[in-house]
C-alpha atoms as a PDB file:
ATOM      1  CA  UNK A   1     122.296 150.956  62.551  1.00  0.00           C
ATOM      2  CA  UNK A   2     122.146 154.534  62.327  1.00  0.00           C
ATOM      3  CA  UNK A   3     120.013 157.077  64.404  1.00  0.00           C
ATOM      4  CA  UNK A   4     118.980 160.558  63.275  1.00  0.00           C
ATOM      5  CA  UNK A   5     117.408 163.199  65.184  1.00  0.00           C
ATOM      6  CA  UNK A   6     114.074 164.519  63.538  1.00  0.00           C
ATOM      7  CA  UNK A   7     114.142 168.431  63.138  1.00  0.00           C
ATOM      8  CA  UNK A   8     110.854 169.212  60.992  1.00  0.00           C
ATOM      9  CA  UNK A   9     110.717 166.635  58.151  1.00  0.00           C
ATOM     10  CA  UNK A  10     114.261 165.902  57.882  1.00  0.00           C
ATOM     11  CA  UNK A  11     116.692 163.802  59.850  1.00  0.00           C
ATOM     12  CA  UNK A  12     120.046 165.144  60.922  1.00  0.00           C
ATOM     13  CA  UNK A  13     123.289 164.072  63.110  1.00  0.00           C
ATOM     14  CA  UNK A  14     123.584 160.435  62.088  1.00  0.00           C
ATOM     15  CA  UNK A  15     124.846 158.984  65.120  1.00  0.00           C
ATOM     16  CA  UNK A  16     126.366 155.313  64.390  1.00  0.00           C
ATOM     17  CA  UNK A  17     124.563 153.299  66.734  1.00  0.00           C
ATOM     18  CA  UNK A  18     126.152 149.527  65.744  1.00  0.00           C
ATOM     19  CA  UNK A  19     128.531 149.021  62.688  1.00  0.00           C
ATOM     20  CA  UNK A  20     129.642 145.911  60.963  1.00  0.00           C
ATOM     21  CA  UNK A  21     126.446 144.047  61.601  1.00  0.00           C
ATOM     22  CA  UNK A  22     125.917 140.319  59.556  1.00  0.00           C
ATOM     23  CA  UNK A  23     124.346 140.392  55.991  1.00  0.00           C
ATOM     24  CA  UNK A  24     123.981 138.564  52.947  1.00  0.00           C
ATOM     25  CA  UNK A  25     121.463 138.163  50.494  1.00  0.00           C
ATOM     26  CA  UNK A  26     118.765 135.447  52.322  1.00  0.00           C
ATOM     27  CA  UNK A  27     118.105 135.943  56.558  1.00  0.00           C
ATOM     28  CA  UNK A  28     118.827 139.194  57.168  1.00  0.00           C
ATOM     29  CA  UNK A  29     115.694 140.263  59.226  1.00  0.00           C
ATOM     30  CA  UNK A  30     116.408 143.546  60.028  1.00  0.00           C
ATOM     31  CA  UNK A  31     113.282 144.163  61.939  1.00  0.00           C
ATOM     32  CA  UNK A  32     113.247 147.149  64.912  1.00  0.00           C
ATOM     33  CA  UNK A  33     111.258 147.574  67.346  1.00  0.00           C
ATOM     34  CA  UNK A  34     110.903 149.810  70.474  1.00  0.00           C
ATOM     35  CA  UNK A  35     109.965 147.724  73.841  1.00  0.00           C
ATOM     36  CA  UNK A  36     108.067 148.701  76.473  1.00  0.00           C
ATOM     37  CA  UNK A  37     110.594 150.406  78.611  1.00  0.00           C
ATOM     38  CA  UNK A  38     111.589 152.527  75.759  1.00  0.00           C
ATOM     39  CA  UNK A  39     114.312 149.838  74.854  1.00  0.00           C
ATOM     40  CA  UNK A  40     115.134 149.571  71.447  1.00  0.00           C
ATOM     41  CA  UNK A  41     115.368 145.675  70.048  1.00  0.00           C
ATOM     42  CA  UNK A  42     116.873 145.092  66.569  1.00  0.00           C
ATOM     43  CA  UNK A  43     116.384 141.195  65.240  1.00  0.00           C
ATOM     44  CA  UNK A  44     118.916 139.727  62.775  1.00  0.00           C
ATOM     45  CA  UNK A  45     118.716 136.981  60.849  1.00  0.00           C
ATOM     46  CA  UNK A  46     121.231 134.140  60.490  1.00  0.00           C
ATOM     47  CA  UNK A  47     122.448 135.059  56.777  1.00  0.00           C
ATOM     48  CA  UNK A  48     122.055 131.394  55.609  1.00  0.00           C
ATOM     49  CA  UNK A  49     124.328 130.029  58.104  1.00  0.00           C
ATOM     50  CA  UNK A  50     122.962 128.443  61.287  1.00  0.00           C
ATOM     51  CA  UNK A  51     125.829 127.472  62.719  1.00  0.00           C
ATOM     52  CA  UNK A  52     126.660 131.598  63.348  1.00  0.00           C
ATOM     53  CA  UNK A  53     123.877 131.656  66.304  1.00  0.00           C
ATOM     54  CA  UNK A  54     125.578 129.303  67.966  1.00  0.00           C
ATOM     55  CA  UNK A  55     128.720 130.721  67.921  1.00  0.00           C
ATOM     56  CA  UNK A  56     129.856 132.779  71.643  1.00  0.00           C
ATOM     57  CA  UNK A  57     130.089 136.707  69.732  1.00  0.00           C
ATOM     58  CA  UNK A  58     128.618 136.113  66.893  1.00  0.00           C
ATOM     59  CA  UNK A  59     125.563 138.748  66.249  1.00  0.00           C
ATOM     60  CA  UNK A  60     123.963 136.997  63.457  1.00  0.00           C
ATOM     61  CA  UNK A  61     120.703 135.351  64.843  1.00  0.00           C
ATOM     62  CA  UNK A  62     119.945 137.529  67.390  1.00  0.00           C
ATOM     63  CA  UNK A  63     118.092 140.209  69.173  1.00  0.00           C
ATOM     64  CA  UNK A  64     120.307 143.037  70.544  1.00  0.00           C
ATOM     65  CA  UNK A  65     118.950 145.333  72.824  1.00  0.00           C
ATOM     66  CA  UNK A  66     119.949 149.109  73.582  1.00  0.00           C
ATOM     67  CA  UNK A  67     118.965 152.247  75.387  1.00  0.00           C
ATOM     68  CA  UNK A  68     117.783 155.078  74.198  1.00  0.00           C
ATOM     69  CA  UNK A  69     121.083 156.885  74.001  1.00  0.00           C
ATOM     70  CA  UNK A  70     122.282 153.739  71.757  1.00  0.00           C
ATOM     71  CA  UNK A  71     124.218 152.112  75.288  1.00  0.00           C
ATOM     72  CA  UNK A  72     124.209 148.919  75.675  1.00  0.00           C
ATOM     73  CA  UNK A  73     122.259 147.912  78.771  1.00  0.00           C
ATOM     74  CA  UNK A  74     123.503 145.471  81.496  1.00  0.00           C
END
């Protein structure tokens, strides 16, 4: 997940927010979302295997949640 700053109608300094996040080709949601506290939720899918949700680290099937400034929040 990468955020850029909006300066007219272009986006500039990419900032990487999260790298190396779960894909493949079925379940990958995807879906953002800002909260209302200004949080920012992103939802990912399982990638076709349901055991990975289950799994203590794994971040395929689930929400992650960050701060504004891309932190992590306690």
């Amino acid at each position: 997940m990468i955020r850029f700053t909006a300066a007219v109608d272009l986006g500039g300094a990419p900032l990487v927010v999260v790298d190396d996040l779960p894909t493949n080709l079925v379940q990958n949601a995807g879906d953002l979302q800002f909260g209302p506290y200004g949080m920012l939720y992103l939802f990912l899918g399982d990638t076709g295997n349901s055991a990975l949700p289950q799994q203590d680290g794994a971040l395929a099937g689930r929400i992650l949640r960050y701060a504004p400034d891309g932190s992590v929040p306690a």
